[in-house]
C-alpha atoms as a PDB file:
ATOM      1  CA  UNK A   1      57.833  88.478  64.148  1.00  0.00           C
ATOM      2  CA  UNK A   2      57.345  85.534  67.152  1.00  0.00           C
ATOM      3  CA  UNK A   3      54.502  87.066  68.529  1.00  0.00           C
ATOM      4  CA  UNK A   4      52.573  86.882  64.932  1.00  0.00           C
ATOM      5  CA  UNK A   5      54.241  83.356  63.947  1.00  0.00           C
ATOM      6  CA  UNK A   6      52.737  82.519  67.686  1.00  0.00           C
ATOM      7  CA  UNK A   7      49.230  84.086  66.462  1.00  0.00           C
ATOM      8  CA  UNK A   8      48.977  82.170  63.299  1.00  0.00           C
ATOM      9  CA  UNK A   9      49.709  79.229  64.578  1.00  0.00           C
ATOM     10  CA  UNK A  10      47.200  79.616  67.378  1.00  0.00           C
ATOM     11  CA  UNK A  11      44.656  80.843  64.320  1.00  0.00           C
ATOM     12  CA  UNK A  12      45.663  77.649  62.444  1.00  0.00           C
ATOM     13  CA  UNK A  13      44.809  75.400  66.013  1.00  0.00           C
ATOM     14  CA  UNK A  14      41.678  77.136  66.455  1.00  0.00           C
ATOM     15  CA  UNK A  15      40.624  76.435  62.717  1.00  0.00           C
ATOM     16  CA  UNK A  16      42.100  72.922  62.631  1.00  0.00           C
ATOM     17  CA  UNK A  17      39.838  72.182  65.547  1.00  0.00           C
ATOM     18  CA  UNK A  18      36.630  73.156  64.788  1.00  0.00           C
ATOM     19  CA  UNK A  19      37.071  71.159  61.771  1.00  0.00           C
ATOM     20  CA  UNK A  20      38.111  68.250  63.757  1.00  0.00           C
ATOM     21  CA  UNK A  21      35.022  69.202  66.063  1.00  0.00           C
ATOM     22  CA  UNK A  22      32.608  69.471  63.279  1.00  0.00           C
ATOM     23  CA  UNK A  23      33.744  66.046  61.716  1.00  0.00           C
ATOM     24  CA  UNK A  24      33.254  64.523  64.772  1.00  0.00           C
ATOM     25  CA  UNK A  25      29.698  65.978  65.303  1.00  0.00           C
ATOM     26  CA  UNK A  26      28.830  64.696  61.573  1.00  0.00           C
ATOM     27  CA  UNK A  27      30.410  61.390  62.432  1.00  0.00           C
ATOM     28  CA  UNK A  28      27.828  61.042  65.795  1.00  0.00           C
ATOM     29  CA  UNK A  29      25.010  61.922  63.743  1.00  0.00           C
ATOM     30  CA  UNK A  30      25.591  59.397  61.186  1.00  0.00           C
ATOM     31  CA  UNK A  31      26.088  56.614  63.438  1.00  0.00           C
ATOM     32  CA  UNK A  32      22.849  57.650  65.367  1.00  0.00           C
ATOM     33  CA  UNK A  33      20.682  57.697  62.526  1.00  0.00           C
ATOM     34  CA  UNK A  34      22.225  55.112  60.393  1.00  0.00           C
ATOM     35  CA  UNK A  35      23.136  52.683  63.106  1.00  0.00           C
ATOM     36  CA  UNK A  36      21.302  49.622  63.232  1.00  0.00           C
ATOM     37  CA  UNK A  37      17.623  49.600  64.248  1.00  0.00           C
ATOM     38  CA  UNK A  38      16.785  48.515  67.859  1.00  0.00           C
ATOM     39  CA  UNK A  39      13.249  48.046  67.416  1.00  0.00           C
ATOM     40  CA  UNK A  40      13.661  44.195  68.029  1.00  0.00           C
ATOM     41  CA  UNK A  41      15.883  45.054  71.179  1.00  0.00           C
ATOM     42  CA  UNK A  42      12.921  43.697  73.463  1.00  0.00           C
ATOM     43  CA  UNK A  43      13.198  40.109  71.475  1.00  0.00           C
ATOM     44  CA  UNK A  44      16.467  39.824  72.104  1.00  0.00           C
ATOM     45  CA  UNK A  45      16.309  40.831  75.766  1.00  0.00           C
ATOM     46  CA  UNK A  46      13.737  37.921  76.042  1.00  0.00           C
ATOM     47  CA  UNK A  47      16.295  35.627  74.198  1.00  0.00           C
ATOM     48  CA  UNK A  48      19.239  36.159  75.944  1.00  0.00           C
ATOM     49  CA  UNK A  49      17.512  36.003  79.385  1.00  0.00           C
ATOM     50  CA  UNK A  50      16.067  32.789  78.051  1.00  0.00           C
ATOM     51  CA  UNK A  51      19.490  31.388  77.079  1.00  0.00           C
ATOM     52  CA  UNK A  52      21.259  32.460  80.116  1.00  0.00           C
ATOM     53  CA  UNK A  53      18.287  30.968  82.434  1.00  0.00           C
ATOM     54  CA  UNK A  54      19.071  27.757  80.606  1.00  0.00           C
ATOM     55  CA  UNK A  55      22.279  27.963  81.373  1.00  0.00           C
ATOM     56  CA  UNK A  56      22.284  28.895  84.603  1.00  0.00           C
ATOM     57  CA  UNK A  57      20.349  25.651  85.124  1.00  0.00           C
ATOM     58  CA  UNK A  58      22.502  23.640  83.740  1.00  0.00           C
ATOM     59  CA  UNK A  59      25.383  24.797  85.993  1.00  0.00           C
ATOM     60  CA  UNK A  60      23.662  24.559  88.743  1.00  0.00           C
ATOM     61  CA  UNK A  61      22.341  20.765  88.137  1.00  0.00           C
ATOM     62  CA  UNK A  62      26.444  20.234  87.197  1.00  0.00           C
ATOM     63  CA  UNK A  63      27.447  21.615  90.544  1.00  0.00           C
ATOM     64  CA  UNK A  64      24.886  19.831  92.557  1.00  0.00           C
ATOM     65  CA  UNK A  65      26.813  16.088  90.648  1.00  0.00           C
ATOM     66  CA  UNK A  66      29.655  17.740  91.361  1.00  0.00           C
ATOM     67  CA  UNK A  67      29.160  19.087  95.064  1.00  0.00           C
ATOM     68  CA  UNK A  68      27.241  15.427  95.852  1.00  0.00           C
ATOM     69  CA  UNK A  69      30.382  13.215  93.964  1.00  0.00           C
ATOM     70  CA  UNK A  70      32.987  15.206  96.284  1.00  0.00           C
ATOM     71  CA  UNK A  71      31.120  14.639  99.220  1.00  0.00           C
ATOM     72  CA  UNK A  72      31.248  10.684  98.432  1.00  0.00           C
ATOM     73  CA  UNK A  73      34.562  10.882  98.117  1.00  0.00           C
ATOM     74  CA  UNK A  74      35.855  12.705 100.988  1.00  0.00           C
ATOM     75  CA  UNK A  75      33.408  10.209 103.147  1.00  0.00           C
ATOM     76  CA  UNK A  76      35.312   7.116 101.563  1.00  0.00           C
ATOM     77  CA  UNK A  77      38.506   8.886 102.482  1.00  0.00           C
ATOM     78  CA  UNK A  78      37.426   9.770 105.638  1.00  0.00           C
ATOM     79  CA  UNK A  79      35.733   6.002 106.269  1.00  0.00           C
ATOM     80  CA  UNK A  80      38.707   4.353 104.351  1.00  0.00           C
ATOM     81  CA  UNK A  81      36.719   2.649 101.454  1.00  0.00           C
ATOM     82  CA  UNK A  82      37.759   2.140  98.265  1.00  0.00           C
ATOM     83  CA  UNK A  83      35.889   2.382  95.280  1.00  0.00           C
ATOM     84  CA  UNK A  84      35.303  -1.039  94.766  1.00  0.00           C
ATOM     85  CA  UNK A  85      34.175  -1.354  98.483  1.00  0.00           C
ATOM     86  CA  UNK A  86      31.337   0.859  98.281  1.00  0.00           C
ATOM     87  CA  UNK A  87      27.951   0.578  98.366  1.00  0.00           C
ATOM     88  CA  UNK A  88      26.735   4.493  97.893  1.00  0.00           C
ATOM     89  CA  UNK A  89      27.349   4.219  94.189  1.00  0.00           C
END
């Protein structure tokens, strides 16, 4: 009686999980052919390279203040000049 509950219910597994497996195949195939076109993929490569060039840029030129207004100040520390004292502004 255990040894054909135990085959059933391994039966019922196996059956269980080639649905599972088929729905999941169906699901793939849906999302590949009714996903969302890439044929514009190479314009948006081009945009997003433009966009992160730009900002790149811009981070750089705001380090470089950045970098060059530290600089100044660790030289007025390091001279003992106040703000009002200096003449590199």
């Amino acid at each position: 009686m255990a040894g054909r509950r135990r085959e059933r219910d391994i039966q019922d597994y196996r059956v269980e999980e080639r649905a599972r497996q088929r729905r999941h195949r169906e699901a793939r195939r849906r999302d590949k052919h009714g996903g969302v076109s890439r044929a514009s993929l190479p314009q948006q490569i081009d945009d997003i390279e433009r966009v992160m060039l730009e900002k790149w840029d811009r981070l750089f030129v705001v380090s470089h203040a950045g970098l060059r207004r530290e600089i100044r100040m660790a030289l007025r520390r390091a001279a003992g000049i106040g703000r009002q004292e200096s003449a590199w502004t």
